[in-house]
Protein backbone atom coordinates (compact mmCIF):
# COMPACT_ATOMS: atom_id res chain seq x y z
CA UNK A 1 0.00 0.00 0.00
CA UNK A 2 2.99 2.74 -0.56
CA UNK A 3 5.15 4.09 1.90
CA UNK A 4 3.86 4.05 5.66
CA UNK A 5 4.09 7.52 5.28
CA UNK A 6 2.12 8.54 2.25
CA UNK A 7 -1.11 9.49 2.21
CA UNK A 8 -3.74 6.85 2.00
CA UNK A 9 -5.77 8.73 -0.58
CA UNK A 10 -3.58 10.06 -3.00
CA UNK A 11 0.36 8.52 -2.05
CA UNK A 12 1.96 12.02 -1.70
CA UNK A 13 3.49 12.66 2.04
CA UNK A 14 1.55 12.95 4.92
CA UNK A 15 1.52 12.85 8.39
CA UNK A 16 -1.05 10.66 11.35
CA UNK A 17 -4.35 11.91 11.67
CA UNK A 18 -6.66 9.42 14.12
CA UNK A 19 -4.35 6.66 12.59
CA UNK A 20 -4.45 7.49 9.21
CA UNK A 21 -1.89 9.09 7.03
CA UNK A 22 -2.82 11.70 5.36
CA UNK A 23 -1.51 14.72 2.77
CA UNK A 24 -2.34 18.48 4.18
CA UNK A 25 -4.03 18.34 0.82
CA UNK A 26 -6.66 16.09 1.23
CA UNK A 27 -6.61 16.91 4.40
CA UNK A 28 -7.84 20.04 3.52
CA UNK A 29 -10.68 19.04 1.08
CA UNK A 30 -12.29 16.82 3.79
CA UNK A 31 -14.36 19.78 5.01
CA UNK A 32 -13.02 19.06 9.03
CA UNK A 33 -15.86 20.96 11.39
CA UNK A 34 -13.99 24.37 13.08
CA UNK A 35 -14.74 25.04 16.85
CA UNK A 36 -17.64 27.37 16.00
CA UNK A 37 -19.93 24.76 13.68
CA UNK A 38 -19.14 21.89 16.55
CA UNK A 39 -20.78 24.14 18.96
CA UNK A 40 -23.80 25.28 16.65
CA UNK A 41 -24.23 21.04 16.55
CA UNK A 42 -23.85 20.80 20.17
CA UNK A 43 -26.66 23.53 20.97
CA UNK A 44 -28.90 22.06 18.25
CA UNK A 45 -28.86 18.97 19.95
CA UNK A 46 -29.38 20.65 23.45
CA UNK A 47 -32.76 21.59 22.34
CA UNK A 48 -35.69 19.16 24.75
CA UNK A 49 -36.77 16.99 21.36
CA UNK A 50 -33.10 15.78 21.10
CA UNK A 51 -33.24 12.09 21.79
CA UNK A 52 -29.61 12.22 22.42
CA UNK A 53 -26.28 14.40 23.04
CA UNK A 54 -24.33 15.46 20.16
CA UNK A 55 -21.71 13.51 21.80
CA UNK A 56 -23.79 10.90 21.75
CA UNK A 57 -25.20 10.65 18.16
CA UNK A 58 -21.49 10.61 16.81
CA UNK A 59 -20.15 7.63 19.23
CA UNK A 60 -23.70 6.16 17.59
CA UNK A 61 -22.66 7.14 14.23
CA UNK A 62 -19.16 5.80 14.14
CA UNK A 63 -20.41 2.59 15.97
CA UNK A 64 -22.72 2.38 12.78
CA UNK A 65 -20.25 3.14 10.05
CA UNK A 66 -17.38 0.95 11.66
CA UNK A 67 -20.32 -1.92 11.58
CA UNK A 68 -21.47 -1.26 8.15
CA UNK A 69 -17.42 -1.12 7.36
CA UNK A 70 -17.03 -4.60 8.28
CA UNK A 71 -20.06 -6.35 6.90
CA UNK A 72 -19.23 -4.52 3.30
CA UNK A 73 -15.40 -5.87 3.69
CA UNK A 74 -16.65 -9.27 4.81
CA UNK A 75 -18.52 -9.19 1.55
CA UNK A 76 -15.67 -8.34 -0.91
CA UNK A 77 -13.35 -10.64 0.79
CA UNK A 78 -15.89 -13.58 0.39
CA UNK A 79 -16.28 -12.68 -3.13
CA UNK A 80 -12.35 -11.99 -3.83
CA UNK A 81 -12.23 -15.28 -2.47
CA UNK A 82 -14.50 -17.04 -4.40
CA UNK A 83 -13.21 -15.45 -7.81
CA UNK A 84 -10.12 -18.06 -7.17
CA UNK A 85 -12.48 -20.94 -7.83
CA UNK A 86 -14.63 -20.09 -10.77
């Protein structure tokens, strides 16, 4: 997978971010939330019809995408496998 310090999106340079190495170029087109718009979330989800905390929803959401993650990869890697067969 390139250098174990290039960028896992497009292989130029880049440096750890969460575990991931990353270019300051993509890192810049991912659209990362500033102070300010975390704490317009944070009050939105203050408001009494919230079911949960803003901290809350996005422990919920990454618990959902790392799920959804595995199942999909599960899927390739049976199919990769089977492709040596047929």
């Amino acid at each position: 997978m390139g250098n174990p310090k290039s960028c896992f999106q497009c292989g130029n340079k880049g440096s750890d971010i969460y575990g991931y190495i990353m270019c300051d170029s993509c890192k810049a087109k991912l659209g990362l939330f500033s102070d300010e718009t975390i704490k317009k979330h944070i009050a939105q989800y203050e408001k009494p019809t919230s079911k949960r905390s803003y901290k809350e929803e996005i422990d919920y959401r990454l618990d959902f995408i790392e799920k959804d993650y595995i199942k999909k990869r599960i899927k390739l890697l049976d199919i990769k496998k089977r492709l040596e067969n047929i």
